[in-house]
ModelCIF file with pLDDT and N, C-alpha, C, O atoms, coordinates in Angstrom:
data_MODEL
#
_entry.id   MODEL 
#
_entity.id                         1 
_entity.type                       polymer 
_entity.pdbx_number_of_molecules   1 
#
_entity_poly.entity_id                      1 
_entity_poly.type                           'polypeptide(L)' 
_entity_poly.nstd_linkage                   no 
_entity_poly.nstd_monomer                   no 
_entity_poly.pdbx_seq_one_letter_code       
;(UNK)(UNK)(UNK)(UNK)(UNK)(UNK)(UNK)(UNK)(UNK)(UNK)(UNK)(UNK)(UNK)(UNK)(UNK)(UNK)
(UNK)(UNK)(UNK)(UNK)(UNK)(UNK)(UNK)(UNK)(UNK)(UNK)(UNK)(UNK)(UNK)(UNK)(UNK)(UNK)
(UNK)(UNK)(UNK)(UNK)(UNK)(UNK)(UNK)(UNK)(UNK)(UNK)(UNK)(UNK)(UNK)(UNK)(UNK)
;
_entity_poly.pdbx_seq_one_letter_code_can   XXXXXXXXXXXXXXXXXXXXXXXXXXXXXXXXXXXXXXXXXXXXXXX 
_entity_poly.pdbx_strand_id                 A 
#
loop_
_entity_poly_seq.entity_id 
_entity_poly_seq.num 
_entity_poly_seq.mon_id 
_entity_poly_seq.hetero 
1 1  UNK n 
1 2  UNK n 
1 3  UNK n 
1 4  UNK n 
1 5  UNK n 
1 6  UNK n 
1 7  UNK n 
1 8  UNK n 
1 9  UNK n 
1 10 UNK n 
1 11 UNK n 
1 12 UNK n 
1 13 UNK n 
1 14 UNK n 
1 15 UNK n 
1 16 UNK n 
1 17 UNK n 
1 18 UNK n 
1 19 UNK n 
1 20 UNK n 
1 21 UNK n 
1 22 UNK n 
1 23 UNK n 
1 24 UNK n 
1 25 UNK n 
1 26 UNK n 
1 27 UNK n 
1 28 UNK n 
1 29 UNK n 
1 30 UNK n 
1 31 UNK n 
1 32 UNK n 
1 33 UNK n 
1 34 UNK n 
1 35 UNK n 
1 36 UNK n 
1 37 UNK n 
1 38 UNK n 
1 39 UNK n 
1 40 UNK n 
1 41 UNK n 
1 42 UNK n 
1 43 UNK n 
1 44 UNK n 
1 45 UNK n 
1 46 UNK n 
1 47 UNK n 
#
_struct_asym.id          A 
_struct_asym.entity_id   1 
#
loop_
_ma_qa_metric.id 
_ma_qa_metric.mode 
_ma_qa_metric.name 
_ma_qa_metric.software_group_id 
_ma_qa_metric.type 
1 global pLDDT . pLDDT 
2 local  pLDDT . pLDDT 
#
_ma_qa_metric_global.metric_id      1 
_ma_qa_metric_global.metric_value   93.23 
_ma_qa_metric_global.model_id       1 
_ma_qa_metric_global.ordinal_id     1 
#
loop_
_ma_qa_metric_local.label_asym_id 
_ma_qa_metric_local.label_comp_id 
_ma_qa_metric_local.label_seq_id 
_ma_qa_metric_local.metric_id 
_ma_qa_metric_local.metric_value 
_ma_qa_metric_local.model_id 
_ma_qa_metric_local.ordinal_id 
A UNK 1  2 94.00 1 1  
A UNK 2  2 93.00 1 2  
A UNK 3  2 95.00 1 3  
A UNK 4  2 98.00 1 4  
A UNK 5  2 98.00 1 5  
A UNK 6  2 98.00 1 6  
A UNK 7  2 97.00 1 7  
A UNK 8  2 98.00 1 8  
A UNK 9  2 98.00 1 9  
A UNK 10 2 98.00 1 10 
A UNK 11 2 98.00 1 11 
A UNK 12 2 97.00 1 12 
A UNK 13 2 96.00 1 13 
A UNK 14 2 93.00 1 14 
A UNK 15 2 84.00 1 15 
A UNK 16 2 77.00 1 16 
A UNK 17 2 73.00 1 17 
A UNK 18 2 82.00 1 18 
A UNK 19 2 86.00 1 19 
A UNK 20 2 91.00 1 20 
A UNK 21 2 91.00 1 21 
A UNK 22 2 95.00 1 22 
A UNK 23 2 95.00 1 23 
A UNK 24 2 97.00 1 24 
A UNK 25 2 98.00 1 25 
A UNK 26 2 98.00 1 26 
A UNK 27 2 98.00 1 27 
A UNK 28 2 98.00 1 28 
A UNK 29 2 98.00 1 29 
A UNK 30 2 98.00 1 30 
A UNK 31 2 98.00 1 31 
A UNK 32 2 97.00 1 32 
A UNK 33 2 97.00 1 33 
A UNK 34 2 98.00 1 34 
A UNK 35 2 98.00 1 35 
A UNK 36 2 98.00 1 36 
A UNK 37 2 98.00 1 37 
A UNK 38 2 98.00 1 38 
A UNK 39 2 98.00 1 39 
A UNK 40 2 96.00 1 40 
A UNK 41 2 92.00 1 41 
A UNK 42 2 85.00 1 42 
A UNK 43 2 78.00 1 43 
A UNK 44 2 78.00 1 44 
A UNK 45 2 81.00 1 45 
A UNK 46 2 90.00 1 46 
A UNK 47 2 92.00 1 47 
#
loop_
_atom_site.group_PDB 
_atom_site.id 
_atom_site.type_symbol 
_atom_site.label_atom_id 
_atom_site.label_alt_id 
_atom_site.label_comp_id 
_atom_site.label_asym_id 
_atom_site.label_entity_id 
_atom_site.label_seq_id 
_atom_site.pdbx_PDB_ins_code 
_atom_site.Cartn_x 
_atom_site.Cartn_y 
_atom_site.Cartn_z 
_atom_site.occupancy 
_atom_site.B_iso_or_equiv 
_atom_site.pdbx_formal_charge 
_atom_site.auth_seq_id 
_atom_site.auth_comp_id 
_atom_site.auth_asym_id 
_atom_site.auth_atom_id 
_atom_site.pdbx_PDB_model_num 
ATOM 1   N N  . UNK A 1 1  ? 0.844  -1.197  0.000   1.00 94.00 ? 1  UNK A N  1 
ATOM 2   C CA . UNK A 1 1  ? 0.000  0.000   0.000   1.00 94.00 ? 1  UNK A CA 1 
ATOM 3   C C  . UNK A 1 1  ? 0.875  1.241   0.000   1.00 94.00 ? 1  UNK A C  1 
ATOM 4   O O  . UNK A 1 1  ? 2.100  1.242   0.128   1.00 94.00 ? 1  UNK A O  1 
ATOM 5   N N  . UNK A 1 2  ? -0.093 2.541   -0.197  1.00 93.00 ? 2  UNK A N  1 
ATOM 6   C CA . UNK A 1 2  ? 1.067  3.742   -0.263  1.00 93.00 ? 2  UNK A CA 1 
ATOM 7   C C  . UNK A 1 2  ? 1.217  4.053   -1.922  1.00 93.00 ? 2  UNK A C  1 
ATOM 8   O O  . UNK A 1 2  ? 0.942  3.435   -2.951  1.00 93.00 ? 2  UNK A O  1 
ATOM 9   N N  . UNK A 1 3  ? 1.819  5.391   -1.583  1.00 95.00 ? 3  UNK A N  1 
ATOM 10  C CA . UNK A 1 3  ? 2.376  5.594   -3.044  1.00 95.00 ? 3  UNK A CA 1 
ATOM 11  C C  . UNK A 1 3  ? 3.871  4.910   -3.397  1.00 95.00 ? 3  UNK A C  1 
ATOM 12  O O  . UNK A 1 3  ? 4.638  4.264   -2.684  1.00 95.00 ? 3  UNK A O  1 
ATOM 13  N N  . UNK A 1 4  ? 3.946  5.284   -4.657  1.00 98.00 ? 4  UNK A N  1 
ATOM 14  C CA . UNK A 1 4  ? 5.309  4.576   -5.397  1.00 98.00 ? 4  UNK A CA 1 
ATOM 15  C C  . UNK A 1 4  ? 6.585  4.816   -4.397  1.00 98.00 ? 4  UNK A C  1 
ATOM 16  O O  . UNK A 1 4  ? 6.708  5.869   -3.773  1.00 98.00 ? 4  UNK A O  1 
ATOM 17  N N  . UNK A 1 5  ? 7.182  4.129   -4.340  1.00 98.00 ? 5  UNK A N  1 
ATOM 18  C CA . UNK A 1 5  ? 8.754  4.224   -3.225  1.00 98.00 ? 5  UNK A CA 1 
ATOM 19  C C  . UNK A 1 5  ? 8.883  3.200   -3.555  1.00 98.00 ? 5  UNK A C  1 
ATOM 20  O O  . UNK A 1 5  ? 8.211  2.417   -4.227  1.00 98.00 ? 5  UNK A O  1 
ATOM 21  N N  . UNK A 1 6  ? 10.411 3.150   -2.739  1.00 98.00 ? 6  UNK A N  1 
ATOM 22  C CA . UNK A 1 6  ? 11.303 2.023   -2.598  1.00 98.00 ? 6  UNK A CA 1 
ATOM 23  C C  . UNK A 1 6  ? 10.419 1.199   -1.576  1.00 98.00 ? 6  UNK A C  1 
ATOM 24  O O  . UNK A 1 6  ? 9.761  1.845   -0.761  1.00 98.00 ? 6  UNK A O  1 
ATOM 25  N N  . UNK A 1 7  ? 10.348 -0.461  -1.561  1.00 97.00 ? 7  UNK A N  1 
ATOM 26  C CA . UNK A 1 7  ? 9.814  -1.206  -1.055  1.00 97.00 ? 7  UNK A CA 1 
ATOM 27  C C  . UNK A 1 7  ? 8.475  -1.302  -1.481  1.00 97.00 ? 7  UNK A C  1 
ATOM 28  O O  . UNK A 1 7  ? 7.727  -1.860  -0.678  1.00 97.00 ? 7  UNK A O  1 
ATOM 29  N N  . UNK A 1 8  ? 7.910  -0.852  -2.676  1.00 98.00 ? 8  UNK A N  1 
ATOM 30  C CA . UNK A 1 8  ? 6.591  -0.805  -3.353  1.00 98.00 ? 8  UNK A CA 1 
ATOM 31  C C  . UNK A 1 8  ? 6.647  -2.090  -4.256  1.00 98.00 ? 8  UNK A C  1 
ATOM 32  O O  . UNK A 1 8  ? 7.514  -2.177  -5.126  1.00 98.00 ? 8  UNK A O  1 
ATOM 33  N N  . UNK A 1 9  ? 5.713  -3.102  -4.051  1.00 98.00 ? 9  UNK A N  1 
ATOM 34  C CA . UNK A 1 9  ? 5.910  -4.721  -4.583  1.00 98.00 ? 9  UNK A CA 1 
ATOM 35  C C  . UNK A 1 9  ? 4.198  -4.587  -5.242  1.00 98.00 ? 9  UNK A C  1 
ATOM 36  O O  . UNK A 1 9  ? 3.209  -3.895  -5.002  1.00 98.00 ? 9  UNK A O  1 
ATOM 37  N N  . UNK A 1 10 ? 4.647  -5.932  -6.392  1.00 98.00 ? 10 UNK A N  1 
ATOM 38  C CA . UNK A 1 10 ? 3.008  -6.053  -7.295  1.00 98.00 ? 10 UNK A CA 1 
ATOM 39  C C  . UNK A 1 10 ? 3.882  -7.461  -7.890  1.00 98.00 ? 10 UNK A C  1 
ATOM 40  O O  . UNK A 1 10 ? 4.991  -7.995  -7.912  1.00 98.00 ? 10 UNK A O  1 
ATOM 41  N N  . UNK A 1 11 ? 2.481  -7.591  -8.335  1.00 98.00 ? 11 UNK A N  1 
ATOM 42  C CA . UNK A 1 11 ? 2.796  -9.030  -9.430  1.00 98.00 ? 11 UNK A CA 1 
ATOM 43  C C  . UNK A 1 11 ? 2.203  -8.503  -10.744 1.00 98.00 ? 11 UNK A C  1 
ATOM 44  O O  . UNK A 1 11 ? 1.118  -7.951  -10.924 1.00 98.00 ? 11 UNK A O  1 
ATOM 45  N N  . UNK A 1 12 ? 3.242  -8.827  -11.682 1.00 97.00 ? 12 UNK A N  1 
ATOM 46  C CA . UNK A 1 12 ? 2.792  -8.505  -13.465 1.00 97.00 ? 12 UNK A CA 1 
ATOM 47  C C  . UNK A 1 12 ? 2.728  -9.444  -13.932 1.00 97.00 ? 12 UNK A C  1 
ATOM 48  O O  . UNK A 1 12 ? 3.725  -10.136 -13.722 1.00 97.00 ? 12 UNK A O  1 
ATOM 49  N N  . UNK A 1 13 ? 1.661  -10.085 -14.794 1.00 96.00 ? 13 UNK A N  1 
ATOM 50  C CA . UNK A 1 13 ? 1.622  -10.850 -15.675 1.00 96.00 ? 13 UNK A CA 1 
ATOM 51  C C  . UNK A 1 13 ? 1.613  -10.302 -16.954 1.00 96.00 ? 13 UNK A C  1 
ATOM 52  O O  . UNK A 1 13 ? 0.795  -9.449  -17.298 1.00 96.00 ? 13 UNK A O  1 
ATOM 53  N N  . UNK A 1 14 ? 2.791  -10.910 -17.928 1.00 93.00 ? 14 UNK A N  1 
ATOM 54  C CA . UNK A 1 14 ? 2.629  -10.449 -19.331 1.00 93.00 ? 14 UNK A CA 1 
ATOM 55  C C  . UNK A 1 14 ? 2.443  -11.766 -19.999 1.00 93.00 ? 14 UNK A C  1 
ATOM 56  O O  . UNK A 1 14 ? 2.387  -12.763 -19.279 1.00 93.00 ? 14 UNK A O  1 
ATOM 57  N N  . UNK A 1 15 ? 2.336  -11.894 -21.358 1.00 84.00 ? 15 UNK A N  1 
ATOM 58  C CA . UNK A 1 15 ? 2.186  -12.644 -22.234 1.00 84.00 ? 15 UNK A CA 1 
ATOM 59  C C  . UNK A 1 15 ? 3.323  -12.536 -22.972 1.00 84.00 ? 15 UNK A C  1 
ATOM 60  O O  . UNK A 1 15 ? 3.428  -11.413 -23.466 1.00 84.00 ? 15 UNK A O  1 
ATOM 61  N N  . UNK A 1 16 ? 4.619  -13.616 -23.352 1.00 77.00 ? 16 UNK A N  1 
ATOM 62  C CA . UNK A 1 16 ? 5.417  -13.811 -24.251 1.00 77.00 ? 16 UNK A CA 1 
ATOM 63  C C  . UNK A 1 16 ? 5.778  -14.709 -25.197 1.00 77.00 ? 16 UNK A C  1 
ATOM 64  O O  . UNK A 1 16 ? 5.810  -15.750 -24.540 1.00 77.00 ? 16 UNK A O  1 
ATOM 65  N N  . UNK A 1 17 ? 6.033  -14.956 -26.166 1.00 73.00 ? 17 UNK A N  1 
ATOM 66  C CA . UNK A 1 17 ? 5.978  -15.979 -26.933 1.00 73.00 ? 17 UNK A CA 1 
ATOM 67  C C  . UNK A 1 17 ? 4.975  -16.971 -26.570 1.00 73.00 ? 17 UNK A C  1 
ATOM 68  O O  . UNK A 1 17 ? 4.902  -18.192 -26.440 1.00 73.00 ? 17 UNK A O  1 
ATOM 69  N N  . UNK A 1 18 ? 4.085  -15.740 -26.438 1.00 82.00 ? 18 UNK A N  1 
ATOM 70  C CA . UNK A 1 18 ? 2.626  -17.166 -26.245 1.00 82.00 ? 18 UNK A CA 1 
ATOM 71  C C  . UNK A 1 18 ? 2.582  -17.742 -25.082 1.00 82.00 ? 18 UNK A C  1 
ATOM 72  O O  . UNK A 1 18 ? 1.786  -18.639 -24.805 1.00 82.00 ? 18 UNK A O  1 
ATOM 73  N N  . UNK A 1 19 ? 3.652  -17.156 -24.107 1.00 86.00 ? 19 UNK A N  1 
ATOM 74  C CA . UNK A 1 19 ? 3.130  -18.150 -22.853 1.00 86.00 ? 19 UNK A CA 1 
ATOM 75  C C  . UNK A 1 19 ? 2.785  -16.858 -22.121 1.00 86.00 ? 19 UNK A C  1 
ATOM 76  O O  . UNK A 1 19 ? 3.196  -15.759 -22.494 1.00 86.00 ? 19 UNK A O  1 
ATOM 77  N N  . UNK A 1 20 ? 2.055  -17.039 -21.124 1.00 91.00 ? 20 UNK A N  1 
ATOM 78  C CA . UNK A 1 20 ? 1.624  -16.302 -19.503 1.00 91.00 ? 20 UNK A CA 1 
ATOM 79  C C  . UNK A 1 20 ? 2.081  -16.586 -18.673 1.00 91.00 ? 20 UNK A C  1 
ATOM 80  O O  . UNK A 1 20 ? 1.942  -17.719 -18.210 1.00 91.00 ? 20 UNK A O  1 
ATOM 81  N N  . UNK A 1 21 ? 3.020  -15.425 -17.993 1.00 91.00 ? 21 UNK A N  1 
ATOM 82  C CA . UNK A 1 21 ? 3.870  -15.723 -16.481 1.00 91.00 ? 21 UNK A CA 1 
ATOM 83  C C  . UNK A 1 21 ? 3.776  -14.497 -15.927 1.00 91.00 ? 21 UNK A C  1 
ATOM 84  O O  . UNK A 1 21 ? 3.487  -13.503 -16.594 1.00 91.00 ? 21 UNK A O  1 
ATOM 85  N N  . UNK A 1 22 ? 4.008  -14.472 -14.696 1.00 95.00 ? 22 UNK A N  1 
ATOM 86  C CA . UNK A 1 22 ? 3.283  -13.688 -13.591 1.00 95.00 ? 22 UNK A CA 1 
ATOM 87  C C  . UNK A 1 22 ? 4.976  -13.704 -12.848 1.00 95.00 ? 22 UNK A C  1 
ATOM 88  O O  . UNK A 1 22 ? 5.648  -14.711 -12.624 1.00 95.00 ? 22 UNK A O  1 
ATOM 89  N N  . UNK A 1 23 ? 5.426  -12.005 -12.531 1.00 95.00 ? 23 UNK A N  1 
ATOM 90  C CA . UNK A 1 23 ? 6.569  -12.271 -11.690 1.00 95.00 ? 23 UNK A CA 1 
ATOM 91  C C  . UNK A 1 23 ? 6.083  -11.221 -10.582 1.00 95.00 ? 23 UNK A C  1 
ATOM 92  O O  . UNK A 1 23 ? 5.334  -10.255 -10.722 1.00 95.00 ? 23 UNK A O  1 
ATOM 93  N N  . UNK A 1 24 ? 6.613  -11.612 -9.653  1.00 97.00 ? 24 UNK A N  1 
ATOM 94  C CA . UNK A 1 24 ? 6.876  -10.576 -8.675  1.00 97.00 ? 24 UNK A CA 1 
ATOM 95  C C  . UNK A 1 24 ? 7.414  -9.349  -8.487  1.00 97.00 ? 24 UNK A C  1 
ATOM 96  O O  . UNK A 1 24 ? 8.452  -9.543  -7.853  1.00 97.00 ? 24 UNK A O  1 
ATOM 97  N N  . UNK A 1 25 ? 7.290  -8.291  -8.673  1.00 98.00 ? 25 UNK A N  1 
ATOM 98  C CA . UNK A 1 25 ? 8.160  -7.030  -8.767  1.00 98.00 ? 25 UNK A CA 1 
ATOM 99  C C  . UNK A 1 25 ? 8.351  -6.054  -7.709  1.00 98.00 ? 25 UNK A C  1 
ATOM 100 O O  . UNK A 1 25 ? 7.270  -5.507  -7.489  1.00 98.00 ? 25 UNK A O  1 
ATOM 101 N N  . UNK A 1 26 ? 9.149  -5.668  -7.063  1.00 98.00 ? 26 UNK A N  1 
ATOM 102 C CA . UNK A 1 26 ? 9.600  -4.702  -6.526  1.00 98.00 ? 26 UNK A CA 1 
ATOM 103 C C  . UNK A 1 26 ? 10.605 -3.217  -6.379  1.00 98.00 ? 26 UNK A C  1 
ATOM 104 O O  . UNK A 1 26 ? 11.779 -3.239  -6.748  1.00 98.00 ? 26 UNK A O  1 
ATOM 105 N N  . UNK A 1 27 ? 9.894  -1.825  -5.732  1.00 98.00 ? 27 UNK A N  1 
ATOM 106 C CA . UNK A 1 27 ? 11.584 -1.033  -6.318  1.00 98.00 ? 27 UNK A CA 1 
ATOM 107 C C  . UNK A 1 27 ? 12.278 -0.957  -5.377  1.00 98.00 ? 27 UNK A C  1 
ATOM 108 O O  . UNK A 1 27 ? 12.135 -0.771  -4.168  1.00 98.00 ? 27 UNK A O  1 
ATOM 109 N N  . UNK A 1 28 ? 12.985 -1.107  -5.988  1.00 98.00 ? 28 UNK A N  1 
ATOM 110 C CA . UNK A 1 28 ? 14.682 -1.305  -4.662  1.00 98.00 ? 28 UNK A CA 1 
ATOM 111 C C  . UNK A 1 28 ? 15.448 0.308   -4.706  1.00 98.00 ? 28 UNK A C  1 
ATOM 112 O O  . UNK A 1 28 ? 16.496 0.495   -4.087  1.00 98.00 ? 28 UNK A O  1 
ATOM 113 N N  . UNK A 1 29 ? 14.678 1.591   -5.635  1.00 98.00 ? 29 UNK A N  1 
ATOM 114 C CA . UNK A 1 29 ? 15.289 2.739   -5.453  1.00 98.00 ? 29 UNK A CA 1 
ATOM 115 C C  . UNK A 1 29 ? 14.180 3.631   -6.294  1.00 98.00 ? 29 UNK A C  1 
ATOM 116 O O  . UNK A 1 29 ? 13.435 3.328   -7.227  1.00 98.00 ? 29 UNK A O  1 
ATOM 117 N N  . UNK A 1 30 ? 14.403 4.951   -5.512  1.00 98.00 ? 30 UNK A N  1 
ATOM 118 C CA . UNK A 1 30 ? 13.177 5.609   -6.448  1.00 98.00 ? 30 UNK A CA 1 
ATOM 119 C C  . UNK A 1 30 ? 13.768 7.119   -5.663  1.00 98.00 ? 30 UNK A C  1 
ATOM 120 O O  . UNK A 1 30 ? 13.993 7.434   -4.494  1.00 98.00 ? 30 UNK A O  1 
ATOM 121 N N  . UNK A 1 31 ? 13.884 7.899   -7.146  1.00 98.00 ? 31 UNK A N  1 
ATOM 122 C CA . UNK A 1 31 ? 14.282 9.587   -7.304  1.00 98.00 ? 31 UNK A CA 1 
ATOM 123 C C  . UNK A 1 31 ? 13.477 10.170  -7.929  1.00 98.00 ? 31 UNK A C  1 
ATOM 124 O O  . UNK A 1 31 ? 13.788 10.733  -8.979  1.00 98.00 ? 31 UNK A O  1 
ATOM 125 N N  . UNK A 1 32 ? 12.253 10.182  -7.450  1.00 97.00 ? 32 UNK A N  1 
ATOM 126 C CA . UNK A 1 32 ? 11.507 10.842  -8.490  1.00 97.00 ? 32 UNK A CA 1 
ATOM 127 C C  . UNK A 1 32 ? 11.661 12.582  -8.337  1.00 97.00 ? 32 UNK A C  1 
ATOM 128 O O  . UNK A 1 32 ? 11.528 13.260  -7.318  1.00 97.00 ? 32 UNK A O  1 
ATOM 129 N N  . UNK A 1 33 ? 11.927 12.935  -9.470  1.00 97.00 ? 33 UNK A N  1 
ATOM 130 C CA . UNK A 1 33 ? 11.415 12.620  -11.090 1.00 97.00 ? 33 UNK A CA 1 
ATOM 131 C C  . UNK A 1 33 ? 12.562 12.389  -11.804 1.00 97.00 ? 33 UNK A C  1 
ATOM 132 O O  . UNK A 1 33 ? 12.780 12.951  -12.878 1.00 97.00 ? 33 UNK A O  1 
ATOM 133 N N  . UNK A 1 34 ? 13.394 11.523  -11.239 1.00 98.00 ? 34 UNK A N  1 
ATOM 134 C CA . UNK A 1 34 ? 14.742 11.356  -11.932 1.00 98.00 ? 34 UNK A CA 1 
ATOM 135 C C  . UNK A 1 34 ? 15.199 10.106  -12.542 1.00 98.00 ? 34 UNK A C  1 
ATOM 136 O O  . UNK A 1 34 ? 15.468 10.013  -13.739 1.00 98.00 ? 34 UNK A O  1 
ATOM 137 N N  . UNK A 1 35 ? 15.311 8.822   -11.413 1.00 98.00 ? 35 UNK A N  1 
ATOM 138 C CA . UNK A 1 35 ? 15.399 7.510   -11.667 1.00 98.00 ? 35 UNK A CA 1 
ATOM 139 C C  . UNK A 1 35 ? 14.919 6.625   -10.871 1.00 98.00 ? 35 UNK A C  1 
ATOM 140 O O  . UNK A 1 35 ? 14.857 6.819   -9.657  1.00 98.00 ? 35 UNK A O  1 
ATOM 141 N N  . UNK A 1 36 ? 14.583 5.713   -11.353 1.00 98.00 ? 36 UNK A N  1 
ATOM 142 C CA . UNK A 1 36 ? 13.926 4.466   -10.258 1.00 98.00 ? 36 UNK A CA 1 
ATOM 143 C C  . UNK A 1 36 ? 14.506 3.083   -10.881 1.00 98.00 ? 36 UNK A C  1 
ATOM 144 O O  . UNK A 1 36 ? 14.933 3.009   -12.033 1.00 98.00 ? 36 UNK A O  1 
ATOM 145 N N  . UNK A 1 37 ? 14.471 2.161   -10.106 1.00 98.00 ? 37 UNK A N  1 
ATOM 146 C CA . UNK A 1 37 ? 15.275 0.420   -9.971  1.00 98.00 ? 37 UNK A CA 1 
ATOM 147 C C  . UNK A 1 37 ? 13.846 -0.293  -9.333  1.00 98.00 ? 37 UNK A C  1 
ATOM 148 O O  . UNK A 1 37 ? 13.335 -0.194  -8.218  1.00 98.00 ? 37 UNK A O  1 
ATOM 149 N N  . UNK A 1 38 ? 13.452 -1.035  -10.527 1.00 98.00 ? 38 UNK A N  1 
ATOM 150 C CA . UNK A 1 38 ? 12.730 -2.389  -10.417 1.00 98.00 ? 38 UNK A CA 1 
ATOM 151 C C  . UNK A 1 38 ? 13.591 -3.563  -10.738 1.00 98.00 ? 38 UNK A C  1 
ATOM 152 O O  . UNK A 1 38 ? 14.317 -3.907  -11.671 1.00 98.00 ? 38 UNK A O  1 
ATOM 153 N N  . UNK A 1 39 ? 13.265 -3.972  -9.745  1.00 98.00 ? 39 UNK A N  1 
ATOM 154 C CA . UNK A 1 39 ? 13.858 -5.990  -9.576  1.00 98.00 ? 39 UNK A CA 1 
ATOM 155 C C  . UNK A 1 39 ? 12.538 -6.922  -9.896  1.00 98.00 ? 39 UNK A C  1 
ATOM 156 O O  . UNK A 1 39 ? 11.329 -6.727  -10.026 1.00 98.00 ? 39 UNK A O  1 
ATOM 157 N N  . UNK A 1 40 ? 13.323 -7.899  -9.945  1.00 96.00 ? 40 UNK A N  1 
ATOM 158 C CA . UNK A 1 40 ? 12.489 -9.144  -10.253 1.00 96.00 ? 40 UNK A CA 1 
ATOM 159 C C  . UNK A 1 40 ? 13.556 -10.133 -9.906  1.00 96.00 ? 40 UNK A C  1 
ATOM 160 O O  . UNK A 1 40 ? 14.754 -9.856  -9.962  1.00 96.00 ? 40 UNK A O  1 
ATOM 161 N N  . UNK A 1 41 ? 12.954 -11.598 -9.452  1.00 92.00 ? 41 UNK A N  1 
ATOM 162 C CA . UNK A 1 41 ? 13.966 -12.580 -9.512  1.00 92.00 ? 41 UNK A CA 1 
ATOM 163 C C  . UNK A 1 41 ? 12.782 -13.641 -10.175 1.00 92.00 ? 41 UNK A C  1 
ATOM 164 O O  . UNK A 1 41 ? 11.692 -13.133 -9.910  1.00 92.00 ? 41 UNK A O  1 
ATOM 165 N N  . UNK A 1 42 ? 12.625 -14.670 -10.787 1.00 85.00 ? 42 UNK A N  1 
ATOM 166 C CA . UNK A 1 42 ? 12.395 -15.925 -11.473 1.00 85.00 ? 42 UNK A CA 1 
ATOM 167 C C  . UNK A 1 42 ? 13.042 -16.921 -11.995 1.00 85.00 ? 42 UNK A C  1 
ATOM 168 O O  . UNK A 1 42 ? 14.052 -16.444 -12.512 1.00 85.00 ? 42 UNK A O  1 
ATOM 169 N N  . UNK A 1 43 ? 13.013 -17.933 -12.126 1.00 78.00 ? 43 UNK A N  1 
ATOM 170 C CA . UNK A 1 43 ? 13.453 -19.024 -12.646 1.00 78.00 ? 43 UNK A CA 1 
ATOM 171 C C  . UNK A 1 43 ? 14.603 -19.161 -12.342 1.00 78.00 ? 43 UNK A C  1 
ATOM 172 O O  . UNK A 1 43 ? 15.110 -20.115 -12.933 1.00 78.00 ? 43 UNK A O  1 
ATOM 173 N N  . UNK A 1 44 ? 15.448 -18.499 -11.500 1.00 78.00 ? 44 UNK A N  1 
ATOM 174 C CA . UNK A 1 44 ? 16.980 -18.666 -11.087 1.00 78.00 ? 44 UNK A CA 1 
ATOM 175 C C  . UNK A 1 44 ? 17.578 -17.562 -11.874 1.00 78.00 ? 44 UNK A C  1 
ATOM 176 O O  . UNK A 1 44 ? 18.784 -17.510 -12.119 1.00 78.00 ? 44 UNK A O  1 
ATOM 177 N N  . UNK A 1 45 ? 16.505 -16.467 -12.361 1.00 81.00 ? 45 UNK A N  1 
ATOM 178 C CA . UNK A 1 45 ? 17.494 -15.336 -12.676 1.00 81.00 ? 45 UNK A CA 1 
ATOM 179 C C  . UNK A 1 45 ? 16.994 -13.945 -11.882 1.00 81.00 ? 45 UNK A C  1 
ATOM 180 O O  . UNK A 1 45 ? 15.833 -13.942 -11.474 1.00 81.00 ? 45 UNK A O  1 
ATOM 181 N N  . UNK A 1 46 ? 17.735 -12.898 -11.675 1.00 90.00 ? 46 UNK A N  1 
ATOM 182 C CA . UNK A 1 46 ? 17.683 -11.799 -11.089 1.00 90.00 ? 46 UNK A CA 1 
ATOM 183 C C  . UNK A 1 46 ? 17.332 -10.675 -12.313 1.00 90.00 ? 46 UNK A C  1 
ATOM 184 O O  . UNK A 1 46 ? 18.282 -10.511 -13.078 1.00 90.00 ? 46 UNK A O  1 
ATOM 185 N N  . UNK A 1 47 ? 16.307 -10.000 -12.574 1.00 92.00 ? 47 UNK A N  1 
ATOM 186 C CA . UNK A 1 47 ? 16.354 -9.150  -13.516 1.00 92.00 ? 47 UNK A CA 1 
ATOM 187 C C  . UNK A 1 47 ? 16.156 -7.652  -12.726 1.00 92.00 ? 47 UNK A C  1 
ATOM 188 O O  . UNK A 1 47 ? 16.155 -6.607  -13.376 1.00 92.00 ? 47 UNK A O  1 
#
């Protein structure tokens, strides 16, 4: 809950090559109106 900041988490589901997956997302940094850092981790990778 809250507005956008660091520690602000959701789940996205997109559609890619035809499949549907759902990741977890969180920001780990936020300057607004300057720059912000979203993470993700899945399948054994860190994006």
């Amino acid at each position: 809950e809250g507005p956008y900041g660091e520690g602000t988490r959701w789940k996205e589901t997109r559609t890619m090559m035809g499949k549907q997956e759902t990741v977890e997302m969180w920001v780990s940094q936020a300057d607004p109106p300057r720059s912000t850092t979203v993470k993700a981790h899945q399948g054994g990778a860190d994006y």
